[in-house]
Protein backbone atom coordinates (compact mmCIF):
# COMPACT_ATOMS: atom_id res chain seq x y z
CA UNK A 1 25.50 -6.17 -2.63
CA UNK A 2 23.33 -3.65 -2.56
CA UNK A 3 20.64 -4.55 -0.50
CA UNK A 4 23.32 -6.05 1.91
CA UNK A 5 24.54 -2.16 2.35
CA UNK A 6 21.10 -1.01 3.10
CA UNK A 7 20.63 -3.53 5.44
CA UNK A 8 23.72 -2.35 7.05
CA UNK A 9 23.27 0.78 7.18
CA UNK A 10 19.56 0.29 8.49
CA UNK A 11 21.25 -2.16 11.54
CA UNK A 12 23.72 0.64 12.51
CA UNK A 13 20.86 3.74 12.81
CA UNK A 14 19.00 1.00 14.86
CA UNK A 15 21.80 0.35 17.03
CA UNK A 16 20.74 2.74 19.40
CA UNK A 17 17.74 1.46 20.32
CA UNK A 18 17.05 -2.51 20.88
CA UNK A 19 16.19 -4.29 17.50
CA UNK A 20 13.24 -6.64 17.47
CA UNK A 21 13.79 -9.37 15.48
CA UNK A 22 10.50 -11.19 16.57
CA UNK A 23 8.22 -8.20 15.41
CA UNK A 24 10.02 -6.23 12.97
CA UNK A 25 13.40 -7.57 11.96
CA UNK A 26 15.07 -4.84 10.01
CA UNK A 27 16.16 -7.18 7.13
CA UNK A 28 12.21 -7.67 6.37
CA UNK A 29 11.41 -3.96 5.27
CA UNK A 30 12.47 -2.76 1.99
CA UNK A 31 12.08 1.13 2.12
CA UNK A 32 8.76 1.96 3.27
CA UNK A 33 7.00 -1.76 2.42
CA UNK A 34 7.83 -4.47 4.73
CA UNK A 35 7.54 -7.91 3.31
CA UNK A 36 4.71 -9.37 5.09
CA UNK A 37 2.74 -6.45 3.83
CA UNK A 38 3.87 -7.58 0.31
CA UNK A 39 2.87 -11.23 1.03
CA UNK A 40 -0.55 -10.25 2.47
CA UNK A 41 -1.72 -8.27 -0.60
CA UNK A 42 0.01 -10.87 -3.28
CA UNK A 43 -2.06 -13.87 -1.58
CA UNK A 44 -5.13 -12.33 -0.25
CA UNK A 45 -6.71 -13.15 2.65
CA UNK A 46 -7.29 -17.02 2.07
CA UNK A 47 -4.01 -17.45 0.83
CA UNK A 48 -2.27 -15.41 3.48
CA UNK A 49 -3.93 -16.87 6.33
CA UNK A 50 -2.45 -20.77 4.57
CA UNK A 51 1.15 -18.65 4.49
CA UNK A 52 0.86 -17.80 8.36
CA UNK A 53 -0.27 -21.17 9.25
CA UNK A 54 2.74 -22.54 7.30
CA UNK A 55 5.15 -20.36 9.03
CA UNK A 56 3.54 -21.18 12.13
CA UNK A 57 4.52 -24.68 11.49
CA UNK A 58 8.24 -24.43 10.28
CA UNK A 59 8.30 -22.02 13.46
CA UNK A 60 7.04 -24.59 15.77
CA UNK A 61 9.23 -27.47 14.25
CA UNK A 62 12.65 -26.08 14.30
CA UNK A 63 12.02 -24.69 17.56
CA UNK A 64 13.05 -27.82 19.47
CA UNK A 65 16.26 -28.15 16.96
CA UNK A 66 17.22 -24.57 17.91
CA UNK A 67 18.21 -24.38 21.70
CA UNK A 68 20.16 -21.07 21.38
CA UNK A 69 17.31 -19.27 19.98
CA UNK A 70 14.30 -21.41 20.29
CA UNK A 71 12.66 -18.84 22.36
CA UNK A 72 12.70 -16.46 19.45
CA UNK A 73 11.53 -19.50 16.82
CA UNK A 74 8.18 -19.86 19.59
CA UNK A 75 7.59 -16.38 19.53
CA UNK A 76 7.69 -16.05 15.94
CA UNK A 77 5.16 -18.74 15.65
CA UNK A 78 3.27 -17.21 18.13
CA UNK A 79 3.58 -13.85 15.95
CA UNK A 80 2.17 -15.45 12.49
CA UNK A 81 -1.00 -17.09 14.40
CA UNK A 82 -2.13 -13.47 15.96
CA UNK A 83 -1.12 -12.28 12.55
CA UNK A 84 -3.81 -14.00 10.99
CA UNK A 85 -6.20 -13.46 14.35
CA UNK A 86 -6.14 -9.78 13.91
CA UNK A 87 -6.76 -9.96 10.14
């Protein structure tokens, strides 16, 4: 419950401006760390670059399943692949 309030709360002060939920989705960031960060250190840099390519893939393959949004499901793909090109 409480994380859903600090989400919440973190969605409202953002209303103001446009939220990006390609780039930095505000339900990703836990107080100052934001959870790729976390993943990054945790798997180091062979490891990460297998998570990106992963999420690359599930990306890529729901993206055809998702016509509302499958802009946003390319672009996140996109997103994980220059992740691990400017690491």
């Amino acid at each position: 419950m409480k994380r859903h309030e600090e989400y919440m709360r973190q969605a409202q002060m953002q209303s103001d401006h446009e939220v990006d939920m390609v780039n930095s989705p505000p339900h990703y960031n836990q107080g100052s760390i934001e959870c790729i960060d976390a993943i990054e250190s945790a798997l180091g840099p062979e490891g990460f670059a297998a998570y990106c390519r992963g999420s690359a893939i599930k990306y890529l393959w729901r993206a055809e399943l998702k016509h509302s949004d499958s802009k946003d499901c390319w672009a996140k793909a996109n997103w994980f692949i220059n992740r691990v090109i400017r690491d």
